[in-house]
Every structure is written in C-alpha cells, then in structure tokens.
N, C-alpha and C. Protein backbone atom coordinates (compact mmCIF):
# COMPACT_ATOMS: atom_id res chain seq x y z
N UNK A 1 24.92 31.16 -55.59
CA UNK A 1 25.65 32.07 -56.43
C UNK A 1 26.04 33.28 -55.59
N UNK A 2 27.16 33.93 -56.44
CA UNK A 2 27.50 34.91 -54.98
C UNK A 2 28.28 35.82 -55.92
N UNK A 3 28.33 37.09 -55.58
CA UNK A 3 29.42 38.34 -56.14
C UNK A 3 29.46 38.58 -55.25
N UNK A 4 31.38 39.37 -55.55
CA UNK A 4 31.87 40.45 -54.70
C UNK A 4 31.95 41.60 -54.95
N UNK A 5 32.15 42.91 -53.67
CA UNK A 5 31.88 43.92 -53.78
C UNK A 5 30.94 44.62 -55.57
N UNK A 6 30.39 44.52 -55.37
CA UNK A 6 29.19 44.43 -56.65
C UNK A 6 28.57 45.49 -56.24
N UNK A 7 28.82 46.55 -57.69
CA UNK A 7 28.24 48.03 -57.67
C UNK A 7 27.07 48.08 -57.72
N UNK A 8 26.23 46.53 -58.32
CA UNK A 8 24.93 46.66 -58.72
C UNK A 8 24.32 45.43 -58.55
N UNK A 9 24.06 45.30 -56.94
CA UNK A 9 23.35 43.76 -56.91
C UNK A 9 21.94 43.36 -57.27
N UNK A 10 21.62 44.15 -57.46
CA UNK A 10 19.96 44.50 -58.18
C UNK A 10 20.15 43.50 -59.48
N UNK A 11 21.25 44.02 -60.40
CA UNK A 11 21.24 43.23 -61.85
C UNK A 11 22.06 41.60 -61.42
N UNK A 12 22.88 41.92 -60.80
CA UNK A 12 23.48 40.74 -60.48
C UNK A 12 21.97 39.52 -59.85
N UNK A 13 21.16 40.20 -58.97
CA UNK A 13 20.18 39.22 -58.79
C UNK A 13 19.23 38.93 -59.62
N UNK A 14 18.82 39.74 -60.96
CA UNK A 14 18.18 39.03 -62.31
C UNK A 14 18.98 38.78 -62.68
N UNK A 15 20.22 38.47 -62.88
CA UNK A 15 21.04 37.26 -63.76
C UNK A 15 20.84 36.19 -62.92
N UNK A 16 21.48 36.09 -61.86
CA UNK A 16 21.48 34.80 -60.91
C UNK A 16 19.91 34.50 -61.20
N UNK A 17 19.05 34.66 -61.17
CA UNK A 17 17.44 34.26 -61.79
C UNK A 17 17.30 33.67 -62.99
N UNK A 18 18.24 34.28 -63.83
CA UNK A 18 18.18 33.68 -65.34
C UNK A 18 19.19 32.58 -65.01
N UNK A 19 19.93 32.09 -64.58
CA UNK A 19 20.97 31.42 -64.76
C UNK A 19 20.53 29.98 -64.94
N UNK A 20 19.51 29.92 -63.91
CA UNK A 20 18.89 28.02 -64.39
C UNK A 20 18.43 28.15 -65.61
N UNK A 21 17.63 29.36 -66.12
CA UNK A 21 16.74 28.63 -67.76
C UNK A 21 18.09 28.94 -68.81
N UNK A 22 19.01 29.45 -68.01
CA UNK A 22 19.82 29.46 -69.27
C UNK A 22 20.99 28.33 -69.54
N UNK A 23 21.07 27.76 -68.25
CA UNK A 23 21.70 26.40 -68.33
C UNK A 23 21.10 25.72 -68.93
N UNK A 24 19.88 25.28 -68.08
CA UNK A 24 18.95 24.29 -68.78
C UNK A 24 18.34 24.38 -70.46
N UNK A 25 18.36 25.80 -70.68
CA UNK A 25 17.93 25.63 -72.69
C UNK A 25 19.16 25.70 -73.01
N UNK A 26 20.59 26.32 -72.86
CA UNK A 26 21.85 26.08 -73.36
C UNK A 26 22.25 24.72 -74.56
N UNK A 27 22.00 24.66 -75.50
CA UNK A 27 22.53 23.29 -76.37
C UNK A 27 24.58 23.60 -75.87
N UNK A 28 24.59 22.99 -74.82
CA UNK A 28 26.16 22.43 -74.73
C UNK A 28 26.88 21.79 -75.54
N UNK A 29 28.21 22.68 -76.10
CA UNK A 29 28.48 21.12 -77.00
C UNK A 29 29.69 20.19 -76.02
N UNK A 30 29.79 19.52 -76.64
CA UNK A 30 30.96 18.37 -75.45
C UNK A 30 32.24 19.47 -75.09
N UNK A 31 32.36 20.05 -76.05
CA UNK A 31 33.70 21.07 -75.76
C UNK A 31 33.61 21.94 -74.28
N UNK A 32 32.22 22.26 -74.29
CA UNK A 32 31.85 23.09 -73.21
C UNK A 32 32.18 22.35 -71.88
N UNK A 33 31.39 21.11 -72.12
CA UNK A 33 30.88 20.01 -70.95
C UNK A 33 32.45 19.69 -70.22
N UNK A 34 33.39 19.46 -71.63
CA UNK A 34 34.68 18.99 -71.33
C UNK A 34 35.42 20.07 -70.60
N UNK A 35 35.57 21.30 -71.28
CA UNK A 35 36.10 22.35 -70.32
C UNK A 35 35.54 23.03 -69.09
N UNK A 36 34.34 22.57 -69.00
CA UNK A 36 33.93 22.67 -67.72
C UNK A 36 34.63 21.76 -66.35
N UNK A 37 34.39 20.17 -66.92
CA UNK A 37 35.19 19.65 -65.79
C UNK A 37 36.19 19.78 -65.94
N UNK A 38 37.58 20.21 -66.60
CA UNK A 38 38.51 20.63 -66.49
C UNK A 38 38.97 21.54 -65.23
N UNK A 39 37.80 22.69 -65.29
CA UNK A 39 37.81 23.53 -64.47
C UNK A 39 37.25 23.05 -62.81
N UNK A 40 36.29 22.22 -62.66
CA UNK A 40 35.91 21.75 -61.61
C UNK A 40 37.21 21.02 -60.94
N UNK A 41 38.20 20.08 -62.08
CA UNK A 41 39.05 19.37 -61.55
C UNK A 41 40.54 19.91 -61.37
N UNK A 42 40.30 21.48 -61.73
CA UNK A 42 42.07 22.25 -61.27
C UNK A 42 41.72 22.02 -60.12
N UNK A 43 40.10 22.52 -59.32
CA UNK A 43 39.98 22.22 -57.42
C UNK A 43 40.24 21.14 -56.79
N UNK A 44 39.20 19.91 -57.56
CA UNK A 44 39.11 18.56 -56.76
C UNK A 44 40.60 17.83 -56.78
N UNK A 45 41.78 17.76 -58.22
CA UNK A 45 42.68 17.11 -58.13
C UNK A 45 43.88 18.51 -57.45
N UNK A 46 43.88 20.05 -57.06
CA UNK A 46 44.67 20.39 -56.32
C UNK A 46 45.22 19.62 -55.74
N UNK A 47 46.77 20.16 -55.39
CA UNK A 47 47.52 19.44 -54.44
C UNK A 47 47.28 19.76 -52.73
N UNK A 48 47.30 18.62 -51.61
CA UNK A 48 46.83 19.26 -50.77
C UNK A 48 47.72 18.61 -49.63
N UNK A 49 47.64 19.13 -48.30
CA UNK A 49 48.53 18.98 -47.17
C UNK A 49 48.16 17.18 -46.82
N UNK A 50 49.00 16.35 -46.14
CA UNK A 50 48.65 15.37 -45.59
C UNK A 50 47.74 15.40 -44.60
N UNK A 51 48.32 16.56 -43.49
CA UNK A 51 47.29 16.90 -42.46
C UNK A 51 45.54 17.20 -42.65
N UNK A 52 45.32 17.68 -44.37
CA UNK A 52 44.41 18.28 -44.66
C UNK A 52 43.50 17.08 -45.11
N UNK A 53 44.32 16.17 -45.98
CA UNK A 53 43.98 14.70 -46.22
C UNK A 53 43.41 13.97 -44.99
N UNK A 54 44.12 13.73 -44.07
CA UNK A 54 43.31 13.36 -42.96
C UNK A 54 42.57 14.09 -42.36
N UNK A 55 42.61 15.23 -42.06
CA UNK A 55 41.66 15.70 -41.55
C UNK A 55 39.50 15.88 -42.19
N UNK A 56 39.92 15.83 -43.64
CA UNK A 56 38.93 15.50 -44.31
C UNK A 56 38.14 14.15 -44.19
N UNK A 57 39.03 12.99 -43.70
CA UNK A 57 38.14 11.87 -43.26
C UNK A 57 37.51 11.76 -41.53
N UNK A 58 38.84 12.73 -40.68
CA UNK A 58 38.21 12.79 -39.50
C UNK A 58 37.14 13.22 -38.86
N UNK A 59 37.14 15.08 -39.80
CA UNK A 59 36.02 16.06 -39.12
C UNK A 59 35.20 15.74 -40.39
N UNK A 60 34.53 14.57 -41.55
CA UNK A 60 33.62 14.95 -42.40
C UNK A 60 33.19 13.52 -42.49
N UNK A 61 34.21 12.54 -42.74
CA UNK A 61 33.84 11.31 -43.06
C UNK A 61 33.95 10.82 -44.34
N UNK A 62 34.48 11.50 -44.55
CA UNK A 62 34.87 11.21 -46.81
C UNK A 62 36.27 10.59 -46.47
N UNK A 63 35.84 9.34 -46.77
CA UNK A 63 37.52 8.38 -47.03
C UNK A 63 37.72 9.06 -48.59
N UNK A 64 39.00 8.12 -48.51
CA UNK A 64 39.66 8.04 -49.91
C UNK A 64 38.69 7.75 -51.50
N UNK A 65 38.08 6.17 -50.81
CA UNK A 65 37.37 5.53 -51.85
C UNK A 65 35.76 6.09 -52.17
N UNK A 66 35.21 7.15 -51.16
CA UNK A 66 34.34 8.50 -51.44
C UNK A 66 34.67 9.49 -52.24
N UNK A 67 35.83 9.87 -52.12
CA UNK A 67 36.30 11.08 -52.83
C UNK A 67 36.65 10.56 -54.39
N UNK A 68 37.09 8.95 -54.89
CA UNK A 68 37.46 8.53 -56.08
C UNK A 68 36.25 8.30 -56.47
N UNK A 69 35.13 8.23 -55.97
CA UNK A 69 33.93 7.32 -56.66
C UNK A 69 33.23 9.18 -56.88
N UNK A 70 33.40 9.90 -55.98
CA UNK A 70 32.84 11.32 -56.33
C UNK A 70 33.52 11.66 -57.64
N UNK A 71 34.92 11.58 -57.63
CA UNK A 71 35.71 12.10 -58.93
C UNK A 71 35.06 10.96 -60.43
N UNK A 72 34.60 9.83 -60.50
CA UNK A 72 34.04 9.10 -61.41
C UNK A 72 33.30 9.47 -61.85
N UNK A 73 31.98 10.18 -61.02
CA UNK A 73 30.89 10.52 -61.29
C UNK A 73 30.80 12.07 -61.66
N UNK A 74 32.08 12.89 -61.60
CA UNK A 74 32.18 14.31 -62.19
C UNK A 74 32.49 13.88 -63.43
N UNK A 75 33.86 12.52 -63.69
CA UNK A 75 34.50 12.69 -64.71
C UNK A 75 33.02 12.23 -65.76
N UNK A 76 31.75 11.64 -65.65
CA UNK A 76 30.56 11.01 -66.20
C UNK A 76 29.83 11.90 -66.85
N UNK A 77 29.74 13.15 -66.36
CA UNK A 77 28.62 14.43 -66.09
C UNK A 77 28.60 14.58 -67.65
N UNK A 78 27.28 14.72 -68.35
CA UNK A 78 27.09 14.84 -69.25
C UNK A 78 26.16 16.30 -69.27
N UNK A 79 25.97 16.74 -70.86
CA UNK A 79 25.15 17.85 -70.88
C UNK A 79 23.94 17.95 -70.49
N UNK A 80 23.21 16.61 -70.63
CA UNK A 80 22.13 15.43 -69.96
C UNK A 80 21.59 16.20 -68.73
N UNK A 81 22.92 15.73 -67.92
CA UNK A 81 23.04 15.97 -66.75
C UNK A 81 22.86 17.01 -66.29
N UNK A 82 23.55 18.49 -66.63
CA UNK A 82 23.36 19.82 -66.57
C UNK A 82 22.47 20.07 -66.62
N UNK A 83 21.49 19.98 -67.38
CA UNK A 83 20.06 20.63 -67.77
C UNK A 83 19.21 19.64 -66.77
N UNK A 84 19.21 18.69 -66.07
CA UNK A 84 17.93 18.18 -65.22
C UNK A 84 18.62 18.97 -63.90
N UNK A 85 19.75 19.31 -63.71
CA UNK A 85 20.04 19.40 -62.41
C UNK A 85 20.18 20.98 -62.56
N UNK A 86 20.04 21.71 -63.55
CA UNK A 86 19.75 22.88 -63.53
C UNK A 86 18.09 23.00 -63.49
N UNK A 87 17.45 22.42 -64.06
CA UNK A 87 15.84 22.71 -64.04
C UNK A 87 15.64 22.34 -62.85
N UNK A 88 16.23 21.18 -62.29
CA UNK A 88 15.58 20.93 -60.95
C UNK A 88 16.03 21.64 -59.55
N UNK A 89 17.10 22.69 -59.56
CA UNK A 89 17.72 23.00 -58.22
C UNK A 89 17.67 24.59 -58.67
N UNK A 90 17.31 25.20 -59.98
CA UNK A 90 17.14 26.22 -60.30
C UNK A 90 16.13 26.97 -60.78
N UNK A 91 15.63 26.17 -61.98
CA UNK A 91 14.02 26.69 -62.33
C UNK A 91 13.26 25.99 -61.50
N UNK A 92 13.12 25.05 -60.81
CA UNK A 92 11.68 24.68 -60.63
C UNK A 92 11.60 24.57 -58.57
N UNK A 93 12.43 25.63 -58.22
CA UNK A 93 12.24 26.27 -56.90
C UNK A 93 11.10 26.93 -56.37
N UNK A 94 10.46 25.94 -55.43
CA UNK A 94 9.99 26.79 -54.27
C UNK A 94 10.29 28.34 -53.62
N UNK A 95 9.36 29.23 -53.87
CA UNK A 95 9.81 30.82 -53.20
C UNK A 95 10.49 30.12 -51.77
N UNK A 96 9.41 29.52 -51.31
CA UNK A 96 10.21 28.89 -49.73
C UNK A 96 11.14 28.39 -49.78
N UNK A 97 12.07 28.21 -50.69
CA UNK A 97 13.12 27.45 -50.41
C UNK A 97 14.37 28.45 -51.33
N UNK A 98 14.32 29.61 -51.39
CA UNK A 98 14.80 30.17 -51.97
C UNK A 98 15.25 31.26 -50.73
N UNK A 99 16.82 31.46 -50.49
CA UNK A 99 16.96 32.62 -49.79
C UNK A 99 18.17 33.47 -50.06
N UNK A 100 18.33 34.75 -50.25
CA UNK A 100 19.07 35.92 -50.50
C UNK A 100 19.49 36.83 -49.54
N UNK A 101 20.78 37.30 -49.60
CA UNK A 101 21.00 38.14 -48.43
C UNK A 101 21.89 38.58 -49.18
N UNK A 102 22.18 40.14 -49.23
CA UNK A 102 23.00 41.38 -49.54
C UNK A 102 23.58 42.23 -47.88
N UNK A 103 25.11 41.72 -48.42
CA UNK A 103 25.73 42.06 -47.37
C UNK A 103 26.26 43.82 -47.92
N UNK A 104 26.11 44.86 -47.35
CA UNK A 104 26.64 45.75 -47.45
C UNK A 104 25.85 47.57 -47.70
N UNK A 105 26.16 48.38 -48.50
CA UNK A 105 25.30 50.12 -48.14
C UNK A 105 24.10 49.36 -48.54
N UNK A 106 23.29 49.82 -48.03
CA UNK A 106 21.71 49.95 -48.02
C UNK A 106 21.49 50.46 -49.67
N UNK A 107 20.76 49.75 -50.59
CA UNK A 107 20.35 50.91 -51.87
C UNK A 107 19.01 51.20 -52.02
N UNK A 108 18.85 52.09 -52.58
CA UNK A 108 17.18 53.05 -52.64
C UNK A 108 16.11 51.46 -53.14
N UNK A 109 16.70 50.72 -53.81
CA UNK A 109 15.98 50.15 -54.29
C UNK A 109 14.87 49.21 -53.44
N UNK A 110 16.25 49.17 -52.12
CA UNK A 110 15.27 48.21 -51.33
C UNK A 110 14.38 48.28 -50.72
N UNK A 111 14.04 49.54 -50.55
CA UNK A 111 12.61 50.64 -49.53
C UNK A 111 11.76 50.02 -50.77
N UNK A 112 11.48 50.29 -52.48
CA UNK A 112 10.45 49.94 -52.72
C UNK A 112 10.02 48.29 -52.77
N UNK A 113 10.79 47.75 -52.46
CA UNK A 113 10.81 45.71 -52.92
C UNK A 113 10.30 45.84 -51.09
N UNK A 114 9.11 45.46 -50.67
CA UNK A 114 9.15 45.08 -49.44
C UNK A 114 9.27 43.83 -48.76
N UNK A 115 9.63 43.16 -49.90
CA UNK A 115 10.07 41.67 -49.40
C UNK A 115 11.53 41.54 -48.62
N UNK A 116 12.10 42.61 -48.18
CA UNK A 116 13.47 42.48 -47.83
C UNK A 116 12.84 43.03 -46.36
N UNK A 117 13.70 42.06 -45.50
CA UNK A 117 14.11 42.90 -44.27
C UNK A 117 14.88 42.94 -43.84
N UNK A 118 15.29 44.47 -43.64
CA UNK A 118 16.52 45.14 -42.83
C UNK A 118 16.91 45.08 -42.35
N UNK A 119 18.26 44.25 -41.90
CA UNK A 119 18.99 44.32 -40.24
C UNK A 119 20.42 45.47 -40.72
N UNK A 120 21.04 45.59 -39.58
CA UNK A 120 22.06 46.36 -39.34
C UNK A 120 23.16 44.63 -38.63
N UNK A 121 24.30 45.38 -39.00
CA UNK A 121 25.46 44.40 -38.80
C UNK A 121 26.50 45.16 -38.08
N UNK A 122 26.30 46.39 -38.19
CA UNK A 122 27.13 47.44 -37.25
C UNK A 122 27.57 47.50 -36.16
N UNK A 123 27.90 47.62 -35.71
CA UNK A 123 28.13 47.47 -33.82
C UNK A 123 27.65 48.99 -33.14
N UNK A 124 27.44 48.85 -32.04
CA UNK A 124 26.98 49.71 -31.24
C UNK A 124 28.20 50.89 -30.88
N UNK A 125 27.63 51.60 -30.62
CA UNK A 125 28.74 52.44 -29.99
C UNK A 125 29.78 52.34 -28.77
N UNK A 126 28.89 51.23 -27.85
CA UNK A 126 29.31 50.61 -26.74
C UNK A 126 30.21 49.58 -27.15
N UNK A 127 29.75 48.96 -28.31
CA UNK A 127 30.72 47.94 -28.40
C UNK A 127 31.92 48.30 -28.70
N UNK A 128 31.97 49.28 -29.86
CA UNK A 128 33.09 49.56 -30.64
C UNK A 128 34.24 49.95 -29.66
N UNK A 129 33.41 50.70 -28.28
CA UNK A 129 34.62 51.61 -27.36
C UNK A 129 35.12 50.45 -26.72
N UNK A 130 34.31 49.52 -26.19
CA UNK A 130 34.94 48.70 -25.44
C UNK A 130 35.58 47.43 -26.03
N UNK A 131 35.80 47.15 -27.46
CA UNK A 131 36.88 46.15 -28.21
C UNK A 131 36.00 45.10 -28.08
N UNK A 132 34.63 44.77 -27.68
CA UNK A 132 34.12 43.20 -27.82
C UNK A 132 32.61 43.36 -27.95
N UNK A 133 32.10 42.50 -29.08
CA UNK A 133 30.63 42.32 -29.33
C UNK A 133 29.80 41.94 -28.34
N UNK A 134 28.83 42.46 -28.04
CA UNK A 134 27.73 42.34 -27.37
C UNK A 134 26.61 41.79 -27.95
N UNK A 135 25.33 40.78 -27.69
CA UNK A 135 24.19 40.55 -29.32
C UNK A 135 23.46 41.63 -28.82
N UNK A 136 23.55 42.88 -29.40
CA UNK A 136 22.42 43.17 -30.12
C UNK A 136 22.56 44.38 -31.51
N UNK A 137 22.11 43.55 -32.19
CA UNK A 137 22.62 43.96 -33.67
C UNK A 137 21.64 45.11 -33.35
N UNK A 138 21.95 46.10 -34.83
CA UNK A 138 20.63 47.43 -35.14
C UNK A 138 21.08 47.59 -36.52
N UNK A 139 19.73 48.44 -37.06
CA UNK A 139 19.68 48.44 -38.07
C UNK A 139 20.82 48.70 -38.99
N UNK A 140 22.42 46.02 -42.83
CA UNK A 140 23.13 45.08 -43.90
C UNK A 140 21.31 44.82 -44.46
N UNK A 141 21.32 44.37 -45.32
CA UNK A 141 20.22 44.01 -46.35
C UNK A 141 20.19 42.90 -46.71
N UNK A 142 18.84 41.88 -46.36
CA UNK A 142 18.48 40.58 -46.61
C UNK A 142 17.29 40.49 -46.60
N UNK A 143 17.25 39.80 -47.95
CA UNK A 143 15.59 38.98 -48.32
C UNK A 143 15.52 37.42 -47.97
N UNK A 144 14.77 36.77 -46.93
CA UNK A 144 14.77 35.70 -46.24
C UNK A 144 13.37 35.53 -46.89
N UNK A 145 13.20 34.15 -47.91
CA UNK A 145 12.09 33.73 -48.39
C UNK A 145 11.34 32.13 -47.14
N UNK A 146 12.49 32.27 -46.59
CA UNK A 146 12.41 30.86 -45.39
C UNK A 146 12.96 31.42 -44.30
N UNK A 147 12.82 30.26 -43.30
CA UNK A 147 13.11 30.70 -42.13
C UNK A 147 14.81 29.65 -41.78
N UNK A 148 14.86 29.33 -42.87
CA UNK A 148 16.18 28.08 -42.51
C UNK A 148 17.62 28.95 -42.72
C-alpha cells in the first residue's frame, strides 16, 4: 500500500493496518466484487505498444497464453476469494515479514516509536557541488521489520 505526498503518514499507516480485517469482515456484495474487476481490468485489458507486447515475453517470460489464463482467473475472483487472501497476506503477517519506509520531512512522531531507523537520502555537500553521487548517504524515515 502506498500514499502520496501525505500530510499525515502516521494515520495513513493505521489505516493501511486496518485494511486486511476490513477486507476480510467486509460482507461484499457481487456488485462490489463486479466493480472491482472492472477496475482491475481498465489496466490488464489497456491498450498497449507491440514493442511492449513483446517485450513482456522477452525480459519476463509471460507469453500470451499466461497472460489469458491470468485474465480467467481475475475474471473467477469471488468475495470467497478476497477474504482468504486478505486474512492471509494481511491479517495473519509475521512482524518479520512486514516492512515500511516513509520517504520524506522527518516528523516528531518518529523520535518517540523507536522501531524506526533513520537514514538521510540527501546528498552531501560534495556531491551536490560536483553534479554526481558518491555512496555515502547521512542522516528520509524507515521502519525495516526484516532485513529483505
């Protein structure tokens, strides 16, 4: 899950928290289920370049008859479906397998949560004069529950 420029990622990250139990207890009705893949399929059936067409089987390996048997199994997706694959990839997460990163100002909040650690994304002063990155970052805001 992801927001942009977000005045308040603090609340934005207890919603994204609620979001599996609220899929998963949600009673969907088909209307929902239906306008949902609607919306999944303005992306998947977009119109797209030939070059882009092939290139999707070259650099990934998804033929044609991958991508139709993927589109079968969206057009299938039941409310069923939603709620195991929300309980299972949302509520019922490992802290270890859970990771967050807030790109952007530093907020007060994060000095008291000490589960976050601090990097900087800034460039050096050296770098900036001389037009090209150097690695070494200094002190952007991220909570890393893993190391992956």
């Amino acid at each position: 899950m992801s927001s942009y420029r977000d005045p308040n990622p603090k609340n934005s990250l207890a919603t994204f928290q609620k979001a599996g139990a609220f899929a998963r207890d949600k009673a969907w009705s088909e209307r929902e289920i239906e306008e949902s893949k609607l919306s999944v399929f303005q992306g998947v059936d977009a119109p797209r370049s030939v070059s882009s067409e092939g290139s999707k089987e070259f650099m990934y390996g998804i033929t044609q008859d991958m991508d139709a048997a993927m589109r079968e199994r969206l057009l299938g997706v039941t409310k069923d479906h939603v709620q195991k694959v929300a309980e299972k990839y949302l509520v019922n997460v490992k802290d270890d397998d859970v990771s967050t990163a807030i790109l952007g100002e530093k907020k007060p909040w994060v000095e008291e949560d000490q589960k976050w650690k601090v990097k900087s994304l800034q460039r050096s002063r050296r770098e900036a004069k001389s037009g090209f990155v150097i690695d070494d970052y200094q002190p952007s805001v991220g909570r890393f529950n893993s190391e992956t």
